[in-house]
Protein backbone atom coordinates (compact mmCIF):
# COMPACT_ATOMS: atom_id res chain seq x y z
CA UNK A 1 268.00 151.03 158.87
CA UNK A 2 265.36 151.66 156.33
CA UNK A 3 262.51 149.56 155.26
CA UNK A 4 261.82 148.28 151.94
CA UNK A 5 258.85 149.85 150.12
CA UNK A 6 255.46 147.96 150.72
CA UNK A 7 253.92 146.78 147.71
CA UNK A 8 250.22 145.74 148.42
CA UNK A 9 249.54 143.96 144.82
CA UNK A 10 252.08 141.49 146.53
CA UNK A 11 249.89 140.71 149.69
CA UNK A 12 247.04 138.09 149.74
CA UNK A 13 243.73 139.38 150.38
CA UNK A 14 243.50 138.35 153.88
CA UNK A 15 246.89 140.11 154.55
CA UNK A 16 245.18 143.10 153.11
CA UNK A 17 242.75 143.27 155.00
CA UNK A 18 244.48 142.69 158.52
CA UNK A 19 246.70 145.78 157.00
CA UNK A 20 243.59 148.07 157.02
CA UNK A 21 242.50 146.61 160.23
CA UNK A 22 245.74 147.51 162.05
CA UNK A 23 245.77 150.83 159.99
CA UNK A 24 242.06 151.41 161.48
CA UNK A 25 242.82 150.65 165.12
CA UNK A 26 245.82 153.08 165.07
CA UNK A 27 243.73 155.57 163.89
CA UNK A 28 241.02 154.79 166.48
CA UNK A 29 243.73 154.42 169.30
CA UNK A 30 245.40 157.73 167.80
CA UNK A 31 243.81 160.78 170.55
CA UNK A 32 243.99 163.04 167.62
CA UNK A 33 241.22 164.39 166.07
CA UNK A 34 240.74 163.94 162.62
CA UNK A 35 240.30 167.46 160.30
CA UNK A 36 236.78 167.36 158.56
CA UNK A 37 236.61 169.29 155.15
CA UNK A 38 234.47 171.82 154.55
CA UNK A 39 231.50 169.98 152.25
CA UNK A 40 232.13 167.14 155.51
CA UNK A 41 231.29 169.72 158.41
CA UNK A 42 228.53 170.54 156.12
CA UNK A 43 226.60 167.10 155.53
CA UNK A 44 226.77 166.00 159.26
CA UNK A 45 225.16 170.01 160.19
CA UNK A 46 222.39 168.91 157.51
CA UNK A 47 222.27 165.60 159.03
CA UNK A 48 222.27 166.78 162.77
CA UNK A 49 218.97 169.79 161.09
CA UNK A 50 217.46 166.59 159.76
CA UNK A 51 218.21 164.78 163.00
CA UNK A 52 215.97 167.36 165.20
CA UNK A 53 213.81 168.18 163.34
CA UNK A 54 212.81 164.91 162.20
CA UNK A 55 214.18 162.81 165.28
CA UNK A 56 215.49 159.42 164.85
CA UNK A 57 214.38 156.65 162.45
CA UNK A 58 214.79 153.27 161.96
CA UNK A 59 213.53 150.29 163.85
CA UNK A 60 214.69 149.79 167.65
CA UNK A 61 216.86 146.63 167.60
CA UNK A 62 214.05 144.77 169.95
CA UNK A 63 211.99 144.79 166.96
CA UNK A 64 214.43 143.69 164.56
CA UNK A 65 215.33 141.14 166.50
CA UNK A 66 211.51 140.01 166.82
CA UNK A 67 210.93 140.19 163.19
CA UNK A 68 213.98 137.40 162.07
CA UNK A 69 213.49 135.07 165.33
């Protein structure tokens, strides 16, 4: 028995988005590893360079957390 085709223009918005959500999660529960392109293997090895040599930024959460309270 086949299925009929989906059409997404015919789903709410909410029903859209639990679509990608289940779509997500079966990708994350998937133990397959996901093929990176070439220009993608590239930017995370310049992001990893920038990474070490730099080492990380941002604000540590504490802080955050200190700042809006």
């Amino acid at each position: 028995m086949s299925q009929a085709p989906l059409n997404i223009e015919d789903l709410s918005p909410q029903e859209r988005l639990d679509l990608l959500e289940r779509l997500w999660q079966s990708l994350r529960e998937s133990h397959q590893t996901l093929p990176f392109t070439d220009a993608q293997r590239a930017e995370l090895d310049l992001r990893l360079d920038d990474l070490e040599r730099e080492g990380p930024v941002g604000i540590p959460w504490e802080e955050v957390l200190r700042c809006i309270g």
